[in-house]
C-alpha atoms as a PDB file:
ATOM      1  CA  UNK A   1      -9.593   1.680   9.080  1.00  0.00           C
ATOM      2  CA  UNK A   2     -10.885   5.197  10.054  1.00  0.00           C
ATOM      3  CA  UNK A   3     -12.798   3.994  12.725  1.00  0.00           C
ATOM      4  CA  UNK A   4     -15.514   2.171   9.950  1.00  0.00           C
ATOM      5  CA  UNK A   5     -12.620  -0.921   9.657  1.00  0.00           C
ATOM      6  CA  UNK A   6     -13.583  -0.990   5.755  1.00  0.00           C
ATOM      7  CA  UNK A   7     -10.696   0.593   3.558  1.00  0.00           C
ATOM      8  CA  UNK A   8      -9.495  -1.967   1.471  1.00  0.00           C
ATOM      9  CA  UNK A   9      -9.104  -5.228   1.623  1.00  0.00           C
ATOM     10  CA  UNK A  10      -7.939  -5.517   4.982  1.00  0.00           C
ATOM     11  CA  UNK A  11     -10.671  -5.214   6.349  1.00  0.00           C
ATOM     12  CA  UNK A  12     -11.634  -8.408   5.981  1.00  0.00           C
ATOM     13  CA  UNK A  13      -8.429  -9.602   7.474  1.00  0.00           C
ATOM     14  CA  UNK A  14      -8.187  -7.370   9.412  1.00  0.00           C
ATOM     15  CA  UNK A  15     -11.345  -5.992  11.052  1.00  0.00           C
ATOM     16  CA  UNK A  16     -14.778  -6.290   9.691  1.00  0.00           C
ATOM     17  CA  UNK A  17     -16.634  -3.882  11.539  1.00  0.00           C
ATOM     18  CA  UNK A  18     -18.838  -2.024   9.230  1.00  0.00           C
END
């Protein structure tokens, strides 16, 4: 996450914040 939260996968799991 580079500050969008949407890299890969994790950012589901991790933090959705588009």
């Amino acid at each position: 996450a580079n500050g969008c939260g949407i890299e890969l996968s994790s950012a589901q799991k991790s933090g959705p914040e588009q």
